[in-house]
PDB file of N, CA and C in Angstrom:
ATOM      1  N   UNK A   1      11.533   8.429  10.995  1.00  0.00           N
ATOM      2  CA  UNK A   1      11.939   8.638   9.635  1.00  0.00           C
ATOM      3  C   UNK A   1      11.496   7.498   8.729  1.00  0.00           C
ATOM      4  N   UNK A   2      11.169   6.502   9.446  1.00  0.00           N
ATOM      5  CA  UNK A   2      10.736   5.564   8.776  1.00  0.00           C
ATOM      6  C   UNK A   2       9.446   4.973   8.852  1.00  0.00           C
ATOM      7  N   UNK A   3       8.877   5.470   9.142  1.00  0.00           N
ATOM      8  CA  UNK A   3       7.208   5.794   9.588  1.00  0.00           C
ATOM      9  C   UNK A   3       6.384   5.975   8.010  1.00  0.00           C
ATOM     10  N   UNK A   4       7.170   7.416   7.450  1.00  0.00           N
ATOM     11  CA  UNK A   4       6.211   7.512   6.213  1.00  0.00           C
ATOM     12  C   UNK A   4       6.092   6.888   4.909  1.00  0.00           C
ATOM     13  N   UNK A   5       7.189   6.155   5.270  1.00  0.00           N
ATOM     14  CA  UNK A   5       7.497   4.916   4.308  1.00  0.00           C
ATOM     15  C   UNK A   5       6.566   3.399   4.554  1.00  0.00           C
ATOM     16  N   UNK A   6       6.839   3.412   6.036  1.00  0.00           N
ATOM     17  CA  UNK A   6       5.772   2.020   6.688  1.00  0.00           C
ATOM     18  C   UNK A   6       4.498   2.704   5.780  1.00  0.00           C
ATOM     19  N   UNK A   7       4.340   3.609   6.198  1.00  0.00           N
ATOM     20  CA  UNK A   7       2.578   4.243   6.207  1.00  0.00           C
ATOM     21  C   UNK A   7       2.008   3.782   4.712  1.00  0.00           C
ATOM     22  N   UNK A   8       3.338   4.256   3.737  1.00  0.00           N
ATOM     23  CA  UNK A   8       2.632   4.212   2.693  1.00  0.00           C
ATOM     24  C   UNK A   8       2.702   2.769   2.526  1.00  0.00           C
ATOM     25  N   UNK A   9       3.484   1.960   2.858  1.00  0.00           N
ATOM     26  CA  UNK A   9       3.851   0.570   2.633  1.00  0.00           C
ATOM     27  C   UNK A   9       2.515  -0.141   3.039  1.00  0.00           C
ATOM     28  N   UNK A  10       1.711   0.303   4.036  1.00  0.00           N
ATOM     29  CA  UNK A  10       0.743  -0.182   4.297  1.00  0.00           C
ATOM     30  C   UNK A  10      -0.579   0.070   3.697  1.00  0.00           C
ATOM     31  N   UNK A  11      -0.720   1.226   3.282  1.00  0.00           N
ATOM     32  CA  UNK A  11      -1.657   1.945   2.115  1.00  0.00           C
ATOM     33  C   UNK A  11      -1.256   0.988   1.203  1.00  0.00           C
ATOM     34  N   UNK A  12      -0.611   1.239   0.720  1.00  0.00           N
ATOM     35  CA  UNK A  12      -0.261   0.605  -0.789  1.00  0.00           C
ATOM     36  C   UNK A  12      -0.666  -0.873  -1.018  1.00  0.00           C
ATOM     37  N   UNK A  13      -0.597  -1.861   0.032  1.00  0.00           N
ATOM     38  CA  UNK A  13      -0.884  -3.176   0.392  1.00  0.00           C
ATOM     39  C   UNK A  13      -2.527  -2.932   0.266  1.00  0.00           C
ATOM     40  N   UNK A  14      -2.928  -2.236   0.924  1.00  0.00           N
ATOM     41  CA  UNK A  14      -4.632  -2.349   1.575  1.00  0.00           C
ATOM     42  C   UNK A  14      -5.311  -1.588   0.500  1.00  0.00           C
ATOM     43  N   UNK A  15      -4.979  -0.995  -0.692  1.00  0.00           N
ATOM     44  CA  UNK A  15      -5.163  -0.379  -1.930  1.00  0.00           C
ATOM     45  C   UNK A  15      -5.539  -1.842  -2.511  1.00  0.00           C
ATOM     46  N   UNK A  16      -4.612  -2.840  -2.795  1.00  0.00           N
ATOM     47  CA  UNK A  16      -5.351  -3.715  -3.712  1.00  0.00           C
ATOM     48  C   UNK A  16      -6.022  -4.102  -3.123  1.00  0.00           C
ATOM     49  N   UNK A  17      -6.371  -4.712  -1.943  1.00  0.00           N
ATOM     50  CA  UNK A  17      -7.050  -5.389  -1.220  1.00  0.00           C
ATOM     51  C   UNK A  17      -8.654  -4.883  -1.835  1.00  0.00           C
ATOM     52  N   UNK A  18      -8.630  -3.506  -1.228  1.00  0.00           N
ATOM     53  CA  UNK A  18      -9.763  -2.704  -1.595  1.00  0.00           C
ATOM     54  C   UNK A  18     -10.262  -2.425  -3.318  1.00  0.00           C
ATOM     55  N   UNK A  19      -8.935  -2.352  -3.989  1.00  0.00           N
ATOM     56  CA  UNK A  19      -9.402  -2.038  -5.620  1.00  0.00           C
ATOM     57  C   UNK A  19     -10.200  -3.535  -5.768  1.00  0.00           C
ATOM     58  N   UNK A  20      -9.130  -4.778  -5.957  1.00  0.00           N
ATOM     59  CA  UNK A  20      -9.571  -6.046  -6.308  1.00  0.00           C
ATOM     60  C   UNK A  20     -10.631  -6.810  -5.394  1.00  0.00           C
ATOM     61  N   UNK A  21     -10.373  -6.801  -4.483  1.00  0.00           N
ATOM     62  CA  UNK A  21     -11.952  -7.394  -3.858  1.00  0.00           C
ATOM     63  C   UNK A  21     -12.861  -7.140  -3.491  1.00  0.00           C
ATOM     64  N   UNK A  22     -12.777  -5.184  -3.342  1.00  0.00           N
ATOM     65  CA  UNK A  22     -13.620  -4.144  -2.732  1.00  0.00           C
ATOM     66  C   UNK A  22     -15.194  -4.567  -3.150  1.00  0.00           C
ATOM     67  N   UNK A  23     -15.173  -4.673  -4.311  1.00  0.00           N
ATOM     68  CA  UNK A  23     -16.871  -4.649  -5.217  1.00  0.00           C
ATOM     69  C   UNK A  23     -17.455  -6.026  -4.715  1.00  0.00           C
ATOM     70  N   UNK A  24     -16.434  -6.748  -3.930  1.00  0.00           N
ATOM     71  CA  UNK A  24     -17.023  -8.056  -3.822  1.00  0.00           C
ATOM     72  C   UNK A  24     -18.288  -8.053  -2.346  1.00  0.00           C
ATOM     73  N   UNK A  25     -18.685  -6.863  -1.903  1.00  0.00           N
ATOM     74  CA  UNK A  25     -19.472  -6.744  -0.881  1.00  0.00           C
ATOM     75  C   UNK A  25     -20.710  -6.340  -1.548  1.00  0.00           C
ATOM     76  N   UNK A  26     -20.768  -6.176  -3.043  1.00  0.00           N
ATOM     77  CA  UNK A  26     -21.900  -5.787  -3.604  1.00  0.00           C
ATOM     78  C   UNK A  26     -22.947  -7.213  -3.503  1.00  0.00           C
ATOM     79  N   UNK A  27     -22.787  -8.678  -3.887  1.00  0.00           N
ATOM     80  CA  UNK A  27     -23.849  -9.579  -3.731  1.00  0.00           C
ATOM     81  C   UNK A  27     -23.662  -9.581  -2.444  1.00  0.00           C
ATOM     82  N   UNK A  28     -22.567  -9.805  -1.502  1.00  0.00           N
ATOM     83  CA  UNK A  28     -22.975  -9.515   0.228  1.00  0.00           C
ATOM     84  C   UNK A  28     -23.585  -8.914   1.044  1.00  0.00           C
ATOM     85  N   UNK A  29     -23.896  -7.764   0.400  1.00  0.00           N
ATOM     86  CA  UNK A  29     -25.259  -7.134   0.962  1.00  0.00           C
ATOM     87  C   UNK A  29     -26.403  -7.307   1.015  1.00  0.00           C
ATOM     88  N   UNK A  30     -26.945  -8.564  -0.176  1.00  0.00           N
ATOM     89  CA  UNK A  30     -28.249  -9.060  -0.460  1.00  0.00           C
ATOM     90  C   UNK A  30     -27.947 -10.011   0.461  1.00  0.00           C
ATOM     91  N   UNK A  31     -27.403 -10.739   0.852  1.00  0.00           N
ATOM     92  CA  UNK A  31     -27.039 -12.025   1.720  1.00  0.00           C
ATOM     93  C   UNK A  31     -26.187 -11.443   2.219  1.00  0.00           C
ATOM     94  N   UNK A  32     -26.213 -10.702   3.723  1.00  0.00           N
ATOM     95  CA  UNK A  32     -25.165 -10.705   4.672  1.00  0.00           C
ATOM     96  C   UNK A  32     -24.875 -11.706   5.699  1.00  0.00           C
ATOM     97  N   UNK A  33     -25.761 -12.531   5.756  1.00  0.00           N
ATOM     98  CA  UNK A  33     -25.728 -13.677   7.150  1.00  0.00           C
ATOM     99  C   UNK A  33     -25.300 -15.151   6.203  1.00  0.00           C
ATOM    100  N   UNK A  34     -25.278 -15.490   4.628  1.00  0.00           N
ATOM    101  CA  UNK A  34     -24.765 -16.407   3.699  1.00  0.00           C
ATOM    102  C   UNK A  34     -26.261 -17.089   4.086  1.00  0.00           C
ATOM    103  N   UNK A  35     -27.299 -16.837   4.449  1.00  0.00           N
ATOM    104  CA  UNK A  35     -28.668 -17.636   4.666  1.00  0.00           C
ATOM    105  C   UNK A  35     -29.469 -18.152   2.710  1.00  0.00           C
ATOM    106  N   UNK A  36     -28.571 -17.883   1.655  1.00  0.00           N
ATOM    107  CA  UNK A  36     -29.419 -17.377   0.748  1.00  0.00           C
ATOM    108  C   UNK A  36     -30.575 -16.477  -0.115  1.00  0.00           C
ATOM    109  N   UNK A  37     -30.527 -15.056   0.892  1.00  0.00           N
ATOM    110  CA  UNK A  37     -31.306 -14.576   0.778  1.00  0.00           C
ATOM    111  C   UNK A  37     -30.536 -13.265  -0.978  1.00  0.00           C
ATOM    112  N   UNK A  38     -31.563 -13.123  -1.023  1.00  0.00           N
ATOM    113  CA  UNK A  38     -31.321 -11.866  -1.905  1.00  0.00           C
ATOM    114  C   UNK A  38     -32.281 -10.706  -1.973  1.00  0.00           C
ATOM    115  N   UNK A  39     -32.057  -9.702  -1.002  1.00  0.00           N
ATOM    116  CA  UNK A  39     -32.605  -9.202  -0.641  1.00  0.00           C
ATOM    117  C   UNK A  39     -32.399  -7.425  -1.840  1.00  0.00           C
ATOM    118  N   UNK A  40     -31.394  -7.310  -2.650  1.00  0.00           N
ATOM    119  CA  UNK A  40     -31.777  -5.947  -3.531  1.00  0.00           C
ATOM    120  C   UNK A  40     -30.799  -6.765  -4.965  1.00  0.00           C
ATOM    121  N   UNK A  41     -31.481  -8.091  -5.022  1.00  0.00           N
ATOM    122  CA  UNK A  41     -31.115  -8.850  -6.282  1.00  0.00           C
ATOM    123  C   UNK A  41     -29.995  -8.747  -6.963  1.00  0.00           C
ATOM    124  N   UNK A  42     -28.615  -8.609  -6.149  1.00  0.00           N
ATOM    125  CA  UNK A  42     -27.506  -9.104  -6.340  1.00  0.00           C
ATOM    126  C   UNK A  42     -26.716  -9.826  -6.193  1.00  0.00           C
ATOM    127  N   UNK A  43     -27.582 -10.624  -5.512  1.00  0.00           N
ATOM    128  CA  UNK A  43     -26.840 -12.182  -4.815  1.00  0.00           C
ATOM    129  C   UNK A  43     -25.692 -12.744  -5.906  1.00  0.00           C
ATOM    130  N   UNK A  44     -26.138 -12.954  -7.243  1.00  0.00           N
ATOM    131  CA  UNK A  44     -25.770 -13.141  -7.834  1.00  0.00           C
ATOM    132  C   UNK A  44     -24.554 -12.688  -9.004  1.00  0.00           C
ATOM    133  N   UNK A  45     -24.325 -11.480  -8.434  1.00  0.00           N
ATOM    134  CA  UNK A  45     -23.480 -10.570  -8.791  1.00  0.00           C
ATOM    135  C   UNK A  45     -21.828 -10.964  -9.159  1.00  0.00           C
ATOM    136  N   UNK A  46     -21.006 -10.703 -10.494  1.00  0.00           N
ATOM    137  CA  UNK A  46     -20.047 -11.115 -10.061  1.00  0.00           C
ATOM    138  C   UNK A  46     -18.980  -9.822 -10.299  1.00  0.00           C
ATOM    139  N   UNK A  47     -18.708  -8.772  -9.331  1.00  0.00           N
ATOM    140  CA  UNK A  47     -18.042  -8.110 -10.155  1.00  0.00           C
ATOM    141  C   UNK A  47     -16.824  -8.018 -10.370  1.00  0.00           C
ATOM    142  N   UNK A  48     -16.294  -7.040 -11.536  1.00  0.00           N
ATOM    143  CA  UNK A  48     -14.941  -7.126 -11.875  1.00  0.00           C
ATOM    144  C   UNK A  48     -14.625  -6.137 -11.286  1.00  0.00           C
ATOM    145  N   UNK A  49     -13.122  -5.574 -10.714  1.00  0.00           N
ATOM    146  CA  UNK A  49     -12.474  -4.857 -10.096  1.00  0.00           C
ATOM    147  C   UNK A  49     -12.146  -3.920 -10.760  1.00  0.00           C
ATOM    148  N   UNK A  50     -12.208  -2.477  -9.860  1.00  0.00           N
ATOM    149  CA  UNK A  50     -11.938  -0.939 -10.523  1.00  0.00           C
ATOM    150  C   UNK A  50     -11.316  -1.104 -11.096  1.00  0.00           C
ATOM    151  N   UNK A  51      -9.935  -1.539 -10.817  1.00  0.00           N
ATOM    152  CA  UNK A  51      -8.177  -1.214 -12.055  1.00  0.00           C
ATOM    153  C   UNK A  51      -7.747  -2.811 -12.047  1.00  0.00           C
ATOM    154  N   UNK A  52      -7.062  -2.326 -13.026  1.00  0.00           N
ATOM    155  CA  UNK A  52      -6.450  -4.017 -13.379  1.00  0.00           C
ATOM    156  C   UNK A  52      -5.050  -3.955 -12.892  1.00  0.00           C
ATOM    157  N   UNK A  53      -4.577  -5.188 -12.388  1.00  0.00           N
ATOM    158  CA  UNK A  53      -3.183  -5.342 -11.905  1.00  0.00           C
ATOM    159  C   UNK A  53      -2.351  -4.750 -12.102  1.00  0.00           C
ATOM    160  N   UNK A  54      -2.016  -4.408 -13.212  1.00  0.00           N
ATOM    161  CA  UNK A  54      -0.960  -3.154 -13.475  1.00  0.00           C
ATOM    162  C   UNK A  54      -1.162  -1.913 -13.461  1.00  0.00           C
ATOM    163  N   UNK A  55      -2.185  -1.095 -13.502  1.00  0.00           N
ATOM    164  CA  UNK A  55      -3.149  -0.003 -12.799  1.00  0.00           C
ATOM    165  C   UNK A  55      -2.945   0.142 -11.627  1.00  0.00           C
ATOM    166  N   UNK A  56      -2.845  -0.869 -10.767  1.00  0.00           N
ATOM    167  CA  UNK A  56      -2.681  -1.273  -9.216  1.00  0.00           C
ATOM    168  C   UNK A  56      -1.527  -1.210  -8.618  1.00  0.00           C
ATOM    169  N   UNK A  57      -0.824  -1.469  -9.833  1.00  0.00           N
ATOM    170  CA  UNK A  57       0.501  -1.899  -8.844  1.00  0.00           C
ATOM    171  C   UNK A  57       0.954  -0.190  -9.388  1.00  0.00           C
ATOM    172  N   UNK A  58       0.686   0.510 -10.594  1.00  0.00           N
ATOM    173  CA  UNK A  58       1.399   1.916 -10.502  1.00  0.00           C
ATOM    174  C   UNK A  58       0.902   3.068  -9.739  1.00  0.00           C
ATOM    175  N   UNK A  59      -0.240   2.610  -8.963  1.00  0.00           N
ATOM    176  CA  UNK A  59      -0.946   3.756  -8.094  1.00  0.00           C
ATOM    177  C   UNK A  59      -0.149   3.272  -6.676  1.00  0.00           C
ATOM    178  N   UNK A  60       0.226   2.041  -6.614  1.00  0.00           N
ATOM    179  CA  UNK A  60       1.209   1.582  -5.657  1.00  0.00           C
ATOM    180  C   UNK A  60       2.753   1.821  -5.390  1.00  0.00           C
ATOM    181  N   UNK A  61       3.185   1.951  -6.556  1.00  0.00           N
ATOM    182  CA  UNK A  61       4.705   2.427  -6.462  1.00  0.00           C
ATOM    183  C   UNK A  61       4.609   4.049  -6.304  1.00  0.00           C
ATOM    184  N   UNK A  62       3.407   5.095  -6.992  1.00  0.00           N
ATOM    185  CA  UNK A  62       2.931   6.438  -6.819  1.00  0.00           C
ATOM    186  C   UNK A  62       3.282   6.677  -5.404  1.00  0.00           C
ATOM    187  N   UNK A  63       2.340   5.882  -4.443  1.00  0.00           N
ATOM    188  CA  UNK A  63       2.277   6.126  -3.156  1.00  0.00           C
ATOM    189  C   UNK A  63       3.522   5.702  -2.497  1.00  0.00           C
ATOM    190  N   UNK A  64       4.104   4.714  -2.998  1.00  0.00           N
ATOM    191  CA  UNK A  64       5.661   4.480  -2.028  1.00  0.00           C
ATOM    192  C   UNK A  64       6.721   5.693  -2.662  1.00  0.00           C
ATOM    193  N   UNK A  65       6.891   5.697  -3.649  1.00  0.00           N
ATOM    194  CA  UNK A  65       7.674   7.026  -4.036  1.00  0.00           C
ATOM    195  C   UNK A  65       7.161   8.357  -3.388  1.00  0.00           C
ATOM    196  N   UNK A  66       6.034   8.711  -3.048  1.00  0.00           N
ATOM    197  CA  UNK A  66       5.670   9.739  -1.817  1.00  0.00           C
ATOM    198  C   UNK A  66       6.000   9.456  -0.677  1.00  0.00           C
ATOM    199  N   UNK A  67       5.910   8.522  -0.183  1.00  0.00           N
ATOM    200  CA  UNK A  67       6.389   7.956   1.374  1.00  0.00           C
ATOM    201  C   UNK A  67       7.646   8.142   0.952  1.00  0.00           C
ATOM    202  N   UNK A  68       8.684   7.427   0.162  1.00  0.00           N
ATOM    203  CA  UNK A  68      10.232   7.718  -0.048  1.00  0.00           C
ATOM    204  C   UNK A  68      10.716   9.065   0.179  1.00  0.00           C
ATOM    205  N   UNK A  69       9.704   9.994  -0.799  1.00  0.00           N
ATOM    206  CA  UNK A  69       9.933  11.696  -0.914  1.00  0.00           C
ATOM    207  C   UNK A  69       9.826  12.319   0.766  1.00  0.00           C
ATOM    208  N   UNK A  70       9.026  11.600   1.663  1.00  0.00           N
ATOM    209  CA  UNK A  70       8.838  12.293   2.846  1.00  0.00           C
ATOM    210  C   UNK A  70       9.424  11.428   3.767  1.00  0.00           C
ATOM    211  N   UNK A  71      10.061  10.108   3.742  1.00  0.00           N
ATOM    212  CA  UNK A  71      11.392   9.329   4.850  1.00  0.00           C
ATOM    213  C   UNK A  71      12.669  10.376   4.869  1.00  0.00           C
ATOM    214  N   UNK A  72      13.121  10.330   3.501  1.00  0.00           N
ATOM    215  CA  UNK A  72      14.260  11.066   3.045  1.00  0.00           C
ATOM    216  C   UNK A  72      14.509  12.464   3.591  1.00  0.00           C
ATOM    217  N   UNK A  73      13.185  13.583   3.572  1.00  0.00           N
ATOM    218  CA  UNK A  73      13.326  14.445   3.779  1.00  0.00           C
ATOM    219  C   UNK A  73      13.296  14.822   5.335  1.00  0.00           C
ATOM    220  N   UNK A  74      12.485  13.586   6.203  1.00  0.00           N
ATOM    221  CA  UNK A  74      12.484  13.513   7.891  1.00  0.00           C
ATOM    222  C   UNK A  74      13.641  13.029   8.078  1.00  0.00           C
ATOM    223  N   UNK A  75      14.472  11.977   7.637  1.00  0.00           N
ATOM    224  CA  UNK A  75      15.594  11.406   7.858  1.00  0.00           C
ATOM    225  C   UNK A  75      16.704  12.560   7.296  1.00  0.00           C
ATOM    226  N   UNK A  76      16.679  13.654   7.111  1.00  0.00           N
ATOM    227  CA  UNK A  76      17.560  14.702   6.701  1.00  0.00           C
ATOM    228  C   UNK A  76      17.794  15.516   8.116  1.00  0.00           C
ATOM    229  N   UNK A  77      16.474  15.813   7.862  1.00  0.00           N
ATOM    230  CA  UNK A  77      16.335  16.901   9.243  1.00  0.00           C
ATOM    231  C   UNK A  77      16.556  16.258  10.855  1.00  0.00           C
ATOM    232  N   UNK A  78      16.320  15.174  10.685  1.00  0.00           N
ATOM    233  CA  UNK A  78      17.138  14.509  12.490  1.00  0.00           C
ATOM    234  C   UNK A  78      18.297  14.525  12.436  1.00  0.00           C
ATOM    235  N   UNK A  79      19.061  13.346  11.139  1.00  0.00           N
ATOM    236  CA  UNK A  79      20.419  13.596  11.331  1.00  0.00           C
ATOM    237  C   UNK A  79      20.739  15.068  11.560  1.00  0.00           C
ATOM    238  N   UNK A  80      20.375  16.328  10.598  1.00  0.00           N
ATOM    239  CA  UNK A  80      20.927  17.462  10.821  1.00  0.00           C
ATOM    240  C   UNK A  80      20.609  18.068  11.974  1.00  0.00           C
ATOM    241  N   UNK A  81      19.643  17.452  12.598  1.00  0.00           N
ATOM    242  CA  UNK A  81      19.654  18.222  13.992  1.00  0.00           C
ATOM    243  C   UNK A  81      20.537  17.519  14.862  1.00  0.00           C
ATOM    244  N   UNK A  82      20.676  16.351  14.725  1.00  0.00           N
ATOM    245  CA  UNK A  82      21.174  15.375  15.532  1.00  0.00           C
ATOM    246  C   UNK A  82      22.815  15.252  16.102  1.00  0.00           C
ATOM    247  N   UNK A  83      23.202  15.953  14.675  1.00  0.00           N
ATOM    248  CA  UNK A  83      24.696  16.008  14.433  1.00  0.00           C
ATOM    249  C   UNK A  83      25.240  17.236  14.087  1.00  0.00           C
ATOM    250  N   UNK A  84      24.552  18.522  14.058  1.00  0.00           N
ATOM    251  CA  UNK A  84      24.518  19.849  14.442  1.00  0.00           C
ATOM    252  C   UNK A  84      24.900  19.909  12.582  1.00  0.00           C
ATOM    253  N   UNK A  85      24.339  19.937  11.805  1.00  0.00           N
ATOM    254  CA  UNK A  85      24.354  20.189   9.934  1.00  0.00           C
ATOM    255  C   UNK A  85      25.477  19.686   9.396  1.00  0.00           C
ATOM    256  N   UNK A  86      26.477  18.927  10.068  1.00  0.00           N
ATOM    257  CA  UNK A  86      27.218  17.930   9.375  1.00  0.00           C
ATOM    258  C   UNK A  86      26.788  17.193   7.684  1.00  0.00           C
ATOM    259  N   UNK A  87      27.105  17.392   6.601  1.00  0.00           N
ATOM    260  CA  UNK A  87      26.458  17.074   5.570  1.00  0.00           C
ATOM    261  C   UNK A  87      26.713  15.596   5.191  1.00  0.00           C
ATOM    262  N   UNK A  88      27.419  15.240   5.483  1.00  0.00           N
ATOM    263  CA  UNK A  88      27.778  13.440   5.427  1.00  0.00           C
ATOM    264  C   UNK A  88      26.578  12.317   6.335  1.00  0.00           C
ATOM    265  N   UNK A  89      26.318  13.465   7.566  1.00  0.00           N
ATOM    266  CA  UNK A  89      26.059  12.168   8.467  1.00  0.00           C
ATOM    267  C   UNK A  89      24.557  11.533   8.552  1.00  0.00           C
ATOM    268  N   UNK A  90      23.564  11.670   6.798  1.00  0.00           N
ATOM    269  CA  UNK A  90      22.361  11.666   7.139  1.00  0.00           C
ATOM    270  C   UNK A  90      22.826  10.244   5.497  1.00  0.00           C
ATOM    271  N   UNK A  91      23.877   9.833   5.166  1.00  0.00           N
ATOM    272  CA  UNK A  91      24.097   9.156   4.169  1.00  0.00           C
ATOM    273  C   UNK A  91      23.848   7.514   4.630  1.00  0.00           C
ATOM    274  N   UNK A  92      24.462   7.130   5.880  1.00  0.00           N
ATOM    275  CA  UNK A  92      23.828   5.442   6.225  1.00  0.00           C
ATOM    276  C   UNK A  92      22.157   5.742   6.430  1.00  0.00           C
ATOM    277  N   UNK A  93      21.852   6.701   7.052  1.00  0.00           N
ATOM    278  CA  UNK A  93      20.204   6.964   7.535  1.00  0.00           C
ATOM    279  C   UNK A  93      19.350   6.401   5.451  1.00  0.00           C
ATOM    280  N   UNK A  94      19.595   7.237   4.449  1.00  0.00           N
ATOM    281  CA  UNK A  94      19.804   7.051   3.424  1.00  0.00           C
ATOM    282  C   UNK A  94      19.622   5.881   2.856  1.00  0.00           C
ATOM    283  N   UNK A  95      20.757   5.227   3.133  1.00  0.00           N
ATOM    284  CA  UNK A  95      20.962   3.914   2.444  1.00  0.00           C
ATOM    285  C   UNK A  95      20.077   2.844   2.962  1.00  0.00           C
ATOM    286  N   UNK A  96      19.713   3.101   4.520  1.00  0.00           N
ATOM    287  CA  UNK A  96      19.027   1.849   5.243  1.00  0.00           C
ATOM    288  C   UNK A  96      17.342   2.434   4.722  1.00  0.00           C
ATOM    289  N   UNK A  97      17.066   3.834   4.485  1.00  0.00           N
ATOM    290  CA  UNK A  97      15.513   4.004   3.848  1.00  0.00           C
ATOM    291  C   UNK A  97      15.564   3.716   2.109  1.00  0.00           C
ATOM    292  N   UNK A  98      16.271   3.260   1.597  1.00  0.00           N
ATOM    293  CA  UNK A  98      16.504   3.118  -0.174  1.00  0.00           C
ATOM    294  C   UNK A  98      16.102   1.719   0.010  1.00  0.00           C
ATOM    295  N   UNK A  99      17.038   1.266   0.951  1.00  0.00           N
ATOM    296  CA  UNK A  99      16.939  -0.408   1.098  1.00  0.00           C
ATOM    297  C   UNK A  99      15.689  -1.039   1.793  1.00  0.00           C
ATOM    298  N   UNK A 100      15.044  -0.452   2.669  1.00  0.00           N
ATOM    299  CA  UNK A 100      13.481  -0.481   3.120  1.00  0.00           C
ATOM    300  C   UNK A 100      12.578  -0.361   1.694  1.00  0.00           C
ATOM    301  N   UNK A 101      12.455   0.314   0.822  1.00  0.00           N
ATOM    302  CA  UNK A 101      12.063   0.849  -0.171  1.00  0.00           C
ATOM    303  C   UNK A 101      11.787   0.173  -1.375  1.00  0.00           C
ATOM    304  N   UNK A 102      12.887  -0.462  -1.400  1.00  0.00           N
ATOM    305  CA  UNK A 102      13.037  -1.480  -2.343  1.00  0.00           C
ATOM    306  C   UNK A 102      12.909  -2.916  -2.355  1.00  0.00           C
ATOM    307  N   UNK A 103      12.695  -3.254  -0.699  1.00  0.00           N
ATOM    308  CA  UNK A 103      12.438  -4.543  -0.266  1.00  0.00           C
ATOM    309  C   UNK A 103      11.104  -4.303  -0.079  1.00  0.00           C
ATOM    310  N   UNK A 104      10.381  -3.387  -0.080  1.00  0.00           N
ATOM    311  CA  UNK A 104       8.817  -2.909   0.024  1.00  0.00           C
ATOM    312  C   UNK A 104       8.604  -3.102  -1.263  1.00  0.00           C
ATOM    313  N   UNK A 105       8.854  -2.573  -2.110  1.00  0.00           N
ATOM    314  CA  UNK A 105       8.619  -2.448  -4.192  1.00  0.00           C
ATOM    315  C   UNK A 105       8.269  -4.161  -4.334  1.00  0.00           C
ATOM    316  N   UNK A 106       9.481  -4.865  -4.070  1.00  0.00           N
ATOM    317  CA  UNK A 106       9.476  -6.159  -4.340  1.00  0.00           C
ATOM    318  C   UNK A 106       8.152  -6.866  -3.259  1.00  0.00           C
ATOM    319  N   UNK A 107       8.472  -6.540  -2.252  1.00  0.00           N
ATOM    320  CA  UNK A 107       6.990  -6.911  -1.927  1.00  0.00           C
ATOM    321  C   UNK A 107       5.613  -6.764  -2.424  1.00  0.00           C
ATOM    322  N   UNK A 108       5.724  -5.918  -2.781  1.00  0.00           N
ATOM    323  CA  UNK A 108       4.563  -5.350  -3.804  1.00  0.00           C
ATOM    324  C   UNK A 108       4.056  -5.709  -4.914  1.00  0.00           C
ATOM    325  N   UNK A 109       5.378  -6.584  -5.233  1.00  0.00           N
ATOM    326  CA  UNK A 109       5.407  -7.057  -6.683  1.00  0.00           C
ATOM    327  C   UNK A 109       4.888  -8.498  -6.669  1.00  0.00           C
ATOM    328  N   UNK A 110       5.194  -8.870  -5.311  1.00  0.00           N
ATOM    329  CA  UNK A 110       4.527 -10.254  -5.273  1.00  0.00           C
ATOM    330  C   UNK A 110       3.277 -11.092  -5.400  1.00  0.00           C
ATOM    331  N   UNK A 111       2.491 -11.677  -6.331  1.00  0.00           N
ATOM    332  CA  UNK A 111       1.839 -12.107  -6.247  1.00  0.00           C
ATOM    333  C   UNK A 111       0.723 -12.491  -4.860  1.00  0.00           C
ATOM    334  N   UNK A 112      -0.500 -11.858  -5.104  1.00  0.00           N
ATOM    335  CA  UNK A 112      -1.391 -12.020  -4.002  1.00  0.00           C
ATOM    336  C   UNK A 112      -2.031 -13.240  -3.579  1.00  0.00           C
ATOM    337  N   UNK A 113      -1.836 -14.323  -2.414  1.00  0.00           N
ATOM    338  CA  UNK A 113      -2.303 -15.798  -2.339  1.00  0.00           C
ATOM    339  C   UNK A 113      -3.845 -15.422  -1.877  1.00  0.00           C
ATOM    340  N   UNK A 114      -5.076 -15.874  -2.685  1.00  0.00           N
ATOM    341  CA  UNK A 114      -5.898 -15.526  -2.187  1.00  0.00           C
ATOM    342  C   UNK A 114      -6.576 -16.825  -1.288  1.00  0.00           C
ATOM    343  N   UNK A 115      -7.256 -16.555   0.060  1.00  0.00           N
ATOM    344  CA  UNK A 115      -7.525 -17.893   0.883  1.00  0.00           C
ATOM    345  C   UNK A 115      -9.178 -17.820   0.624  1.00  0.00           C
ATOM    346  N   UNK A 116      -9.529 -18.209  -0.492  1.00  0.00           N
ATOM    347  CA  UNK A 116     -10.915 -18.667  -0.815  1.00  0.00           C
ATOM    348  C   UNK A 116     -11.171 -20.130  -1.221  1.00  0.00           C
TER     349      UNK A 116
END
């Protein structure tokens, strides 16, 4: 039940990775070995990234609010199988995926340390 929440939690992380540094393999391809070569004259290249930070971070909360929409709805259906349709007993399951959710958001929100 808490799988499609990781999933997106991990998408959502590897989204900026890819928006903001993705283009940065464009001069790396003229120089893949760092020998100085420039081999289709982009060595020199500097580019700027598809979306800008806040672009980023709302295609990021998009995707955790889908992972939320599909924890919630797997974490429904175990408890109710689990506990034969009892309607109370899928409410701690609930509270511990809101609270995953939101300690994910804030993660998200955190500033990226880049090691260059």
């Amino acid at each position: 039940m808490y799988i499609p929440l990781g999933l997106m939690m991990h998408l959502s992380h590897n989204l900026r990775h890819l928006l903001e540094e993705g283009m940065e393999i464009i001069p790396v391809i003229s120089d893949p070995f760092g020998f100085g070569w420039d081999l289709f004259g982009t060595s020199g290249y500097t580019p700027a990234p598809l979306l800008n930070s806040n672009n980023i971070l709302l295609v990021q909360w998009l995707l955790m609010f889908i992972g939320l929409g599909f924890s919630i709805s797997v974490g429904k259906n175990i408890s109710r199988r689990m506990f034969h349709g009892s309607e109370l007993t899928h409410i701690p399951v609930l509270i511990f995926i809101f609270a995953f959710f939101v300690f994910n958001l804030w993660v998200l929100g955190q500033p990226i340390m880049h090691n260059h």
